[in-house]
C-alpha atoms as a PDB file:
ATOM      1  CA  UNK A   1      32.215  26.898 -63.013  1.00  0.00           C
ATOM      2  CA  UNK A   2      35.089  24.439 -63.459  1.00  0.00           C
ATOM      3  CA  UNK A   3      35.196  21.490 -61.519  1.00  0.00           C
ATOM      4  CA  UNK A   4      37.792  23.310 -59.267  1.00  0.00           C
ATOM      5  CA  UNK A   5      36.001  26.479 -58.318  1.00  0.00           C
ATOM      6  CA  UNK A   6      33.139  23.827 -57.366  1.00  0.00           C
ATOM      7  CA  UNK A   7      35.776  22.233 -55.016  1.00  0.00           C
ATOM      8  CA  UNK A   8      36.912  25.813 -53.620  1.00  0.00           C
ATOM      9  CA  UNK A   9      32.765  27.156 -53.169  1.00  0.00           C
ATOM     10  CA  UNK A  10      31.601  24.001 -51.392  1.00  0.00           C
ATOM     11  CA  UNK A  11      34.722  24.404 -49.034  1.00  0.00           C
ATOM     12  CA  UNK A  12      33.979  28.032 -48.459  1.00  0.00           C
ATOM     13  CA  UNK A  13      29.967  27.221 -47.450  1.00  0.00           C
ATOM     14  CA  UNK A  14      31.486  24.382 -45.540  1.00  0.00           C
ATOM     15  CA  UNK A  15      33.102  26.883 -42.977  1.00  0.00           C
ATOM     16  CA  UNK A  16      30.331  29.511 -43.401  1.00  0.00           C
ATOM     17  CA  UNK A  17      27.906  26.669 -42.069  1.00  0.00           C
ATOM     18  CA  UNK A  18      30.501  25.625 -39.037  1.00  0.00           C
ATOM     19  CA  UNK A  19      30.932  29.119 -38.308  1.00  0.00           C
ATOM     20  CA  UNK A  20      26.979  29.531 -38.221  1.00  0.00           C
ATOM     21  CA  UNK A  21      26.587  26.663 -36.157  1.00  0.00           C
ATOM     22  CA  UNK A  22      28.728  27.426 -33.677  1.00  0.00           C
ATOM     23  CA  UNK A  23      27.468  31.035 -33.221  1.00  0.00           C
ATOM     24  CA  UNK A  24      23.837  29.170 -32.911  1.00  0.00           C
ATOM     25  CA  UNK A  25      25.239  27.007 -30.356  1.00  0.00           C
ATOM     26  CA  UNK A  26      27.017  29.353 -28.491  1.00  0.00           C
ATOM     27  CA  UNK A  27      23.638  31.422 -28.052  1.00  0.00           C
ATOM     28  CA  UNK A  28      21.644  28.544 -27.014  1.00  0.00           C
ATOM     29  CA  UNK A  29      24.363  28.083 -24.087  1.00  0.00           C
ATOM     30  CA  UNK A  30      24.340  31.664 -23.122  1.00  0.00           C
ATOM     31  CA  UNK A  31      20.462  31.499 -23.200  1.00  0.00           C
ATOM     32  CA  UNK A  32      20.290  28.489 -21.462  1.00  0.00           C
ATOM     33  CA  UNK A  33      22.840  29.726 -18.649  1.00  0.00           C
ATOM     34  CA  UNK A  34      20.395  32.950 -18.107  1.00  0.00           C
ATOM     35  CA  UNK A  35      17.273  31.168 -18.299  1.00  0.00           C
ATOM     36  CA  UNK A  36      19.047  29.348 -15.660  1.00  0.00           C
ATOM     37  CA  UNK A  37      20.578  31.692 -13.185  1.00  0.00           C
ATOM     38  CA  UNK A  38      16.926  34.024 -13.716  1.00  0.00           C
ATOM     39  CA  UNK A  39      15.118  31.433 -11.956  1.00  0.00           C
ATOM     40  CA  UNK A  40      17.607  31.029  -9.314  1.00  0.00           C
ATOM     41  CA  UNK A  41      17.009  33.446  -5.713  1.00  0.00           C
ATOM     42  CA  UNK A  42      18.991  34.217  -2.847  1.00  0.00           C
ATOM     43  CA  UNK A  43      17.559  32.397   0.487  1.00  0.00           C
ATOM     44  CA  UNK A  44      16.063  35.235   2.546  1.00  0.00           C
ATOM     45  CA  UNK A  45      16.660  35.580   6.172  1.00  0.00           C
ATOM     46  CA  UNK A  46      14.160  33.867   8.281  1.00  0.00           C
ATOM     47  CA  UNK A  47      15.258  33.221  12.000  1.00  0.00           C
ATOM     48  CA  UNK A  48      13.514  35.701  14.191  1.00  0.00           C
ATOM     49  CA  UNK A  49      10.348  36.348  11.852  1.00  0.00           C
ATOM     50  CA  UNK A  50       7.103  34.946  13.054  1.00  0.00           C
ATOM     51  CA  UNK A  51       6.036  32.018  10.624  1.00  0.00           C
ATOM     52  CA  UNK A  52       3.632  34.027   8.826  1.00  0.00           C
ATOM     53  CA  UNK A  53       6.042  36.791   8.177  1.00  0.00           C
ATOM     54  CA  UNK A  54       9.050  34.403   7.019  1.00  0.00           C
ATOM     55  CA  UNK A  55       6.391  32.387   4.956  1.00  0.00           C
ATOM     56  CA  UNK A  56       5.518  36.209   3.383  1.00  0.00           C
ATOM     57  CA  UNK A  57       9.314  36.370   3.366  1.00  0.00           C
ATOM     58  CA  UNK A  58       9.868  33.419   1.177  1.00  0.00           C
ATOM     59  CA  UNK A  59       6.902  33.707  -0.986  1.00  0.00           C
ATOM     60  CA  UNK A  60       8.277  36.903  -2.321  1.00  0.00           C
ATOM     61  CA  UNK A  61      11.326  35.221  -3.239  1.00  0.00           C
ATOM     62  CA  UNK A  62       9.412  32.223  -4.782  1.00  0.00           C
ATOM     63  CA  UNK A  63       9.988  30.244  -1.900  1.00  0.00           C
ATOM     64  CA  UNK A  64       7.888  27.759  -0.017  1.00  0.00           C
ATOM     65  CA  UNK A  65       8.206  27.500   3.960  1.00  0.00           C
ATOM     66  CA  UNK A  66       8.114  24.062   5.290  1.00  0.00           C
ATOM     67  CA  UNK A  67       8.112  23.995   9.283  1.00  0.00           C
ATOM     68  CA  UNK A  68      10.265  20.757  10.536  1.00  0.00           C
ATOM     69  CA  UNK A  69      10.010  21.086  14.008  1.00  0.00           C
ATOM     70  CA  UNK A  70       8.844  23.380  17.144  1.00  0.00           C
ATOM     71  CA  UNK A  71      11.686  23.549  20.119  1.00  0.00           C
ATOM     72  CA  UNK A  72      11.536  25.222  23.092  1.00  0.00           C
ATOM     73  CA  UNK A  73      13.896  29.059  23.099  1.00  0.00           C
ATOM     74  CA  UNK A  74      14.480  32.203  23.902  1.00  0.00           C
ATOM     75  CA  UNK A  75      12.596  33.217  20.720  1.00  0.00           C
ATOM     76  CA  UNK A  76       9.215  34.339  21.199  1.00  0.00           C
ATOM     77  CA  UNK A  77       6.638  31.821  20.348  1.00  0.00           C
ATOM     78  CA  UNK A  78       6.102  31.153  16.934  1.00  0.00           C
ATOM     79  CA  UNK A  79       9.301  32.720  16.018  1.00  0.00           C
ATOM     80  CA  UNK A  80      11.644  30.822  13.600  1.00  0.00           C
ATOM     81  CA  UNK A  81      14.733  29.346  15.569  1.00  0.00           C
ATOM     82  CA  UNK A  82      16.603  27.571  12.588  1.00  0.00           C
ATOM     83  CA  UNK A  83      16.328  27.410   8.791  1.00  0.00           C
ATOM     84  CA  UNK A  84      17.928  25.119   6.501  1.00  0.00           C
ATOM     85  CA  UNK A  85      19.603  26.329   3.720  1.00  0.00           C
ATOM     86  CA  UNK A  86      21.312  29.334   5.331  1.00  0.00           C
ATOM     87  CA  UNK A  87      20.375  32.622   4.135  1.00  0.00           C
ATOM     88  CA  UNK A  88      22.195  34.041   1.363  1.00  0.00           C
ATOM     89  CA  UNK A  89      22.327  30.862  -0.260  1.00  0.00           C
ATOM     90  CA  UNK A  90      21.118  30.040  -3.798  1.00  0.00           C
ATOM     91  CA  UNK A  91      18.176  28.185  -4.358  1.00  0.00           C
ATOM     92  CA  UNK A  92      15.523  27.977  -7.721  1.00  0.00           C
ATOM     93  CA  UNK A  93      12.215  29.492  -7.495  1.00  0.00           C
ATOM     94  CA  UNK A  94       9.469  27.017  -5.786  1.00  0.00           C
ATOM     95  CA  UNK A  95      12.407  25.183  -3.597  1.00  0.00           C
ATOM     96  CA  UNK A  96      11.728  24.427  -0.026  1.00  0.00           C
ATOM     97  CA  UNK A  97      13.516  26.456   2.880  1.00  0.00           C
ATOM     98  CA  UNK A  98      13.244  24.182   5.797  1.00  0.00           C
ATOM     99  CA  UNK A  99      12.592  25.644   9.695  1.00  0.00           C
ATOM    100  CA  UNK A 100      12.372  24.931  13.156  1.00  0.00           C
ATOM    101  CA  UNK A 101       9.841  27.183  15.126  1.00  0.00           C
ATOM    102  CA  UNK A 102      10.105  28.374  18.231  1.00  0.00           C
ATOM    103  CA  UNK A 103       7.447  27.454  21.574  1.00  0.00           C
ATOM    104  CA  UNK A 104       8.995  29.907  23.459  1.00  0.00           C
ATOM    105  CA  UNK A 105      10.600  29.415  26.954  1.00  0.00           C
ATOM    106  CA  UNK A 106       9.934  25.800  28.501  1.00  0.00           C
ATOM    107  CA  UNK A 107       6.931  26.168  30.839  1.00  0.00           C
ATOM    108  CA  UNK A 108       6.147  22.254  31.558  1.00  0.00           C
ATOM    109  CA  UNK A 109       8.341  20.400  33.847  1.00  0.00           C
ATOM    110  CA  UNK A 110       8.980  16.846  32.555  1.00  0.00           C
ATOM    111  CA  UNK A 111       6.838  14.394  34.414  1.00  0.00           C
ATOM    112  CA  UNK A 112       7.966  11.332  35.524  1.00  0.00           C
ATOM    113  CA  UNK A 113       6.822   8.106  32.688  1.00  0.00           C
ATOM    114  CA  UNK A 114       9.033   5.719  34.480  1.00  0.00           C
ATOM    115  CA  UNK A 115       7.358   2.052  35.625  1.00  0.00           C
ATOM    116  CA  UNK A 116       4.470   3.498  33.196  1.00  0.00           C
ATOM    117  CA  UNK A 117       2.803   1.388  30.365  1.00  0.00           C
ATOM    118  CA  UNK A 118       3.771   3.050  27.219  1.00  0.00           C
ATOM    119  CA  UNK A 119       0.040   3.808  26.411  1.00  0.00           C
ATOM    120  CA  UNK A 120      -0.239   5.731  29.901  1.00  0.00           C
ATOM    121  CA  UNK A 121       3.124   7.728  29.193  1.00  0.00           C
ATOM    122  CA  UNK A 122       1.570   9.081  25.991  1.00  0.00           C
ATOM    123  CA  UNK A 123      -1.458  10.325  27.628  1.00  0.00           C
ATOM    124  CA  UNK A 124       0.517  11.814  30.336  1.00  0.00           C
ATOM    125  CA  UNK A 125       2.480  13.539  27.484  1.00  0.00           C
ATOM    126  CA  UNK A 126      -0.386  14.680  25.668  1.00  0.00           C
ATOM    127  CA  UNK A 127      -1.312  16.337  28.886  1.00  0.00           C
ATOM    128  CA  UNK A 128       0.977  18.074  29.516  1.00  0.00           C
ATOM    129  CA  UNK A 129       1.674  19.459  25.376  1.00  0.00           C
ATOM    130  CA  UNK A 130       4.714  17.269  25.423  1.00  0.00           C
ATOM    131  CA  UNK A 131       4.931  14.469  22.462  1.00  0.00           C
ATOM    132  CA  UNK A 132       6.688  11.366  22.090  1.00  0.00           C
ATOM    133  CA  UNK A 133      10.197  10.927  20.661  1.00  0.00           C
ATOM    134  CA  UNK A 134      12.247   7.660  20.160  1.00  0.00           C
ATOM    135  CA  UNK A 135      11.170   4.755  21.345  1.00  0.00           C
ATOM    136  CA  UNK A 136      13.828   2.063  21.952  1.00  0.00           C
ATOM    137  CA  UNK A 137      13.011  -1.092  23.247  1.00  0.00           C
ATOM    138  CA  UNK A 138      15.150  -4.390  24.869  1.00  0.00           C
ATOM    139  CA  UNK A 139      14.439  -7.725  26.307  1.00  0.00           C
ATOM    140  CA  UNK A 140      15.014  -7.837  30.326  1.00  0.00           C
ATOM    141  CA  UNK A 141      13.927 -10.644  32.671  1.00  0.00           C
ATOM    142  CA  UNK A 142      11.895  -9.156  35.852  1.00  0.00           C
ATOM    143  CA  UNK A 143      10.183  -6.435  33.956  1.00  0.00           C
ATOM    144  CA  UNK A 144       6.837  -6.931  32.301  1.00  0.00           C
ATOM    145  CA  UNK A 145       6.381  -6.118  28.463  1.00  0.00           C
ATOM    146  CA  UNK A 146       5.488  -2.629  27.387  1.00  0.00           C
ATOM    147  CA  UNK A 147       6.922  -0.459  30.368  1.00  0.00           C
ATOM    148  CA  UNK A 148       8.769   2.301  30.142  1.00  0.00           C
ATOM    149  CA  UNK A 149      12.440   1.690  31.508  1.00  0.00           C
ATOM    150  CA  UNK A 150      14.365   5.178  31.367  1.00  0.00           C
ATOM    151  CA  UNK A 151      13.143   8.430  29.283  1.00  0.00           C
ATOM    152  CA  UNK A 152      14.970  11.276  28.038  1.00  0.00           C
ATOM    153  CA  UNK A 153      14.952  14.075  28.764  1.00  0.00           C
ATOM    154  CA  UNK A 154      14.842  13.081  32.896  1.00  0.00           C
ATOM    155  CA  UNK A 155      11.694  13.597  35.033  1.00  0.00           C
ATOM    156  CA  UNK A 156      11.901  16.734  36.769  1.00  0.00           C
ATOM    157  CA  UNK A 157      13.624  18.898  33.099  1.00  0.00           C
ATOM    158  CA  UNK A 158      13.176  22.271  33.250  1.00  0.00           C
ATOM    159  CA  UNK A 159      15.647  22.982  30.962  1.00  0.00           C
ATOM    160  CA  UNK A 160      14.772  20.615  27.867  1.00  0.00           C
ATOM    161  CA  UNK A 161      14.849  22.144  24.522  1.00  0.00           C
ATOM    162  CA  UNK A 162      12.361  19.908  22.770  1.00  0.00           C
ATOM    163  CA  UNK A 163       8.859  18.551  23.673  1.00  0.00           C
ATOM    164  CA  UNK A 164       9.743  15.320  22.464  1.00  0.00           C
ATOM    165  CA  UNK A 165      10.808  12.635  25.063  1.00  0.00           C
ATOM    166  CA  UNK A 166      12.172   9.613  23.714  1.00  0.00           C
ATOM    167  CA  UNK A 167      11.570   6.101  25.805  1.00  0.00           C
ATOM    168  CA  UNK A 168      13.260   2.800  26.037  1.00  0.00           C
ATOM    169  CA  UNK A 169      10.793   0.022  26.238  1.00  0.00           C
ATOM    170  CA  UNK A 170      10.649  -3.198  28.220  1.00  0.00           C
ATOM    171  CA  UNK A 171       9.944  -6.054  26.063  1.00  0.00           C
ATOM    172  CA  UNK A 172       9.865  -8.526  28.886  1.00  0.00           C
ATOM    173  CA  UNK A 173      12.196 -11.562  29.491  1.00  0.00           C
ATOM    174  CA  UNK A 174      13.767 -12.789  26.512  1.00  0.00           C
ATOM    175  CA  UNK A 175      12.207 -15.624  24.292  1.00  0.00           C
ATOM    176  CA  UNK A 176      14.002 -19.072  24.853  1.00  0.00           C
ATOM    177  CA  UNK A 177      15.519 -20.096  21.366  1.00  0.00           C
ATOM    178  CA  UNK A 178      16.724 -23.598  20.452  1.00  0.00           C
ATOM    179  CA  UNK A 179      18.746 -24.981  16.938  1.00  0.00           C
ATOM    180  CA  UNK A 180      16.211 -27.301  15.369  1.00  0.00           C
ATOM    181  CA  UNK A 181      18.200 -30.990  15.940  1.00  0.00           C
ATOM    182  CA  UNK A 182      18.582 -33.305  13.062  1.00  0.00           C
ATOM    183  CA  UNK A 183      15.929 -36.263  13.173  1.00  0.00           C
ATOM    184  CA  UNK A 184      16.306 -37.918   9.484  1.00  0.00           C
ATOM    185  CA  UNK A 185      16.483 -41.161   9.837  1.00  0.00           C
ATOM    186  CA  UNK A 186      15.448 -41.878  13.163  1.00  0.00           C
ATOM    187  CA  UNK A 187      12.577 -43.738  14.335  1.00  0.00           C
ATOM    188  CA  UNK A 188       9.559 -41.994  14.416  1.00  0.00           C
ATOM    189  CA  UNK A 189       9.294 -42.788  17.741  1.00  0.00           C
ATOM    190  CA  UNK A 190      13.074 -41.297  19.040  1.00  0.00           C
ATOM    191  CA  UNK A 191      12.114 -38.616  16.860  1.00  0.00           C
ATOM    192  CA  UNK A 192       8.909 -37.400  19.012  1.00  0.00           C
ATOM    193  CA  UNK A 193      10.955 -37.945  22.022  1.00  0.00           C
ATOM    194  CA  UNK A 194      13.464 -35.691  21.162  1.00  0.00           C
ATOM    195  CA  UNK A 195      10.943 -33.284  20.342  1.00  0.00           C
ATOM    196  CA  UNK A 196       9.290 -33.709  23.529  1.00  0.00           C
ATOM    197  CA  UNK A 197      12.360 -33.391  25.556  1.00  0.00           C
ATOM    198  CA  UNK A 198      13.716 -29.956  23.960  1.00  0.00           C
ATOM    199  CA  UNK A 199      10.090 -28.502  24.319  1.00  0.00           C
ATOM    200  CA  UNK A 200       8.674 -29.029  20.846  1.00  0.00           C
ATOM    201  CA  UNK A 201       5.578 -30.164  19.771  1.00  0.00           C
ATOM    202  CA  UNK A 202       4.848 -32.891  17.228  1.00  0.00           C
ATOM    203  CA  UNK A 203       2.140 -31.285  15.001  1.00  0.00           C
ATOM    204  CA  UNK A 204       1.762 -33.927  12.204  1.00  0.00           C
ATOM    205  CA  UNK A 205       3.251 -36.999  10.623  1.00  0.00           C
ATOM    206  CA  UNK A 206       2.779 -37.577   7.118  1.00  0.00           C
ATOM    207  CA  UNK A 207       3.012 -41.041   5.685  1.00  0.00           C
ATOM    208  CA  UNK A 208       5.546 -41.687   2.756  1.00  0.00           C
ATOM    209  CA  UNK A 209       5.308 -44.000   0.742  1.00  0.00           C
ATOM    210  CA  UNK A 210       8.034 -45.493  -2.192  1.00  0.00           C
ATOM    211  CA  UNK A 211      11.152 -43.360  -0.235  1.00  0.00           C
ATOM    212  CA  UNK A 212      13.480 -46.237  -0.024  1.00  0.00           C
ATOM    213  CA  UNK A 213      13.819 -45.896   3.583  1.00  0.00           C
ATOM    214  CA  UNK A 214      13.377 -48.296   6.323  1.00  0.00           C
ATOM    215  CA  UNK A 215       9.698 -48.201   7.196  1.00  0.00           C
ATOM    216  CA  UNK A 216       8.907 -45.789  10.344  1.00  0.00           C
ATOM    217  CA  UNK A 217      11.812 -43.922  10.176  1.00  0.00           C
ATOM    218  CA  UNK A 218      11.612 -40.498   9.626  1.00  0.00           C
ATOM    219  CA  UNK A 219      12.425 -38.836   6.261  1.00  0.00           C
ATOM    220  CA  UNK A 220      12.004 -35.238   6.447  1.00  0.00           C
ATOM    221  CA  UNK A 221      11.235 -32.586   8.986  1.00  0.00           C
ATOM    222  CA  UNK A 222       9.799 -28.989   8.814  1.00  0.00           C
ATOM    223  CA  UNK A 223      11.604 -26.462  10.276  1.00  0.00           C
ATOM    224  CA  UNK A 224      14.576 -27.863   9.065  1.00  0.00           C
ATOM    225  CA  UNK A 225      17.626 -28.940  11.285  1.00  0.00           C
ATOM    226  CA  UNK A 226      19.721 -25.973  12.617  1.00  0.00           C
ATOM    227  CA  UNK A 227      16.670 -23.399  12.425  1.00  0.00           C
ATOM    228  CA  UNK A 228      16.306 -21.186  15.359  1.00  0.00           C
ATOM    229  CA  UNK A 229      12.734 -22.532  17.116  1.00  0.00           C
ATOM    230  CA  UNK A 230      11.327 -21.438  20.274  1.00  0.00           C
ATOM    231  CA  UNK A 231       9.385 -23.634  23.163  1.00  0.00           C
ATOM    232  CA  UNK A 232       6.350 -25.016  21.741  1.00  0.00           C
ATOM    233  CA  UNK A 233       6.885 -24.723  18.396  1.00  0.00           C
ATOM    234  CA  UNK A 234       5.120 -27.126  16.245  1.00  0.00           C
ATOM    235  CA  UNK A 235       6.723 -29.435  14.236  1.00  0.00           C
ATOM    236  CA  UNK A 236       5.863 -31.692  11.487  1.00  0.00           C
ATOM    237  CA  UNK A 237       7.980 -35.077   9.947  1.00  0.00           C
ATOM    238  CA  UNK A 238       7.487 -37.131   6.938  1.00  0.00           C
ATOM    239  CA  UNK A 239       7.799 -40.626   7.775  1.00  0.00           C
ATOM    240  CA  UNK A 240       8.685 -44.068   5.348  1.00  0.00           C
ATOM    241  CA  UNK A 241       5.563 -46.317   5.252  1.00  0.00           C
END
């Protein structure tokens, strides 16, 4: 074989191996895609079912049930109200379809948990098979920490479609903030009357010595100037010996 027909035969297994390698790749794609699409199921129909019949449901299409929620509905008890995805949708094998089961028709008449502690409106709740939603909360002078303000759904429902009842919270009156003034270089002694007369409390004074500053006056201070403080917060100063 002339140096020539070596040139033509390694061009010919040139395009024999492309040609081979592309068929192998083309199969692994096709495989691949079926592999693929076999483990994927259509999302069966749940609503209506009991939750141990739509859990049987899934399961058969290798499908796990996860309950979200219970509401109150038409539905007998038990019965699943919602389900999330939709039926007919796609969905691989071992994927969650997510529901919301039914307690039947609303029985309980939501009690009234205004003026209540928030500890006492739970236990009234838990009475009564209701749970607690939300809970909100705001600062408002004239009404003592930890009471419940308003509620939702309203005292008296008989029409509420969930058993949870969300709250807003008192938190009581609102803390009294301040801006932390500036009392480098004063005296120590200005310095702790300033304190004094925005409500703070001197907490320490720490001796410095070798600052460069005039002795007694006041070097550094902890919180800093300009930090939010509230009445009675402690404060300490570094002062020039």
């Amino acid at each position: 074989m002339n140096f020539r027909e070596r040139i033509e035969w390694a061009g010919r297994m040139t395009v024999l191996v492309f040609f081979l390698a592309s068929i192998a790749f083309l199969s692994a794609l096709i495989t691949m895609r079926f592999a693929i699409e076999g483990r994927e199921v259509s999302t069966p129909d749940l609503v209506g079912l009991s939750t141990t019949q739509a859990e049987r449901d899934a399961g058969s299409h290798g499908l796990h049930m996860r309950i979200e929620d219970h509401i109150y509905s038409s539905l007998p008890k038990d019965a699943v109200v919602r389900q999330s995805p939709a039926s007919g949708s796609e969905l691989k094998k071992g994927e969650l379809v997510h529901v919301v089961v039914s307690l039947g028709v609303q029985t309980t008449t939501i009690p009234r948990l205004n003026d209540r502690s928030l500890r006492a409106a739970q236990i009234e709740l838990l009475s009564e098979g209701l749970q607690t939603g939300e809970i909100s909360s705001v600062h408002l002078a004239g009404f003592a920490p930890d009471f419940v303000l308003q509620q939702s759904p309203p005292a008296g429902s008989t029409n509420a479609t969930s058993p949870h009842i969300d709250m807003l919270l008192s938190m009581g009156a609102p803390e009294v903030a301040y801006v932390m003034p500036a009392l480098e270089g004063l005296p120590a002694a200005e310095a702790e009357q300033r304190l004094e007369a925005a409500g703070l409390k001197l907490d320490k004074i720490t001796p410095m010595p070798l600052t460069g500053k005039p002795p007694g006056t006041v070097t550094s201070q902890l919180p800093l100037r300009g930090a939010r403080v509230q009445t009675g917060e402690s404060v300490e100063l570094q002062v020039a010996q």
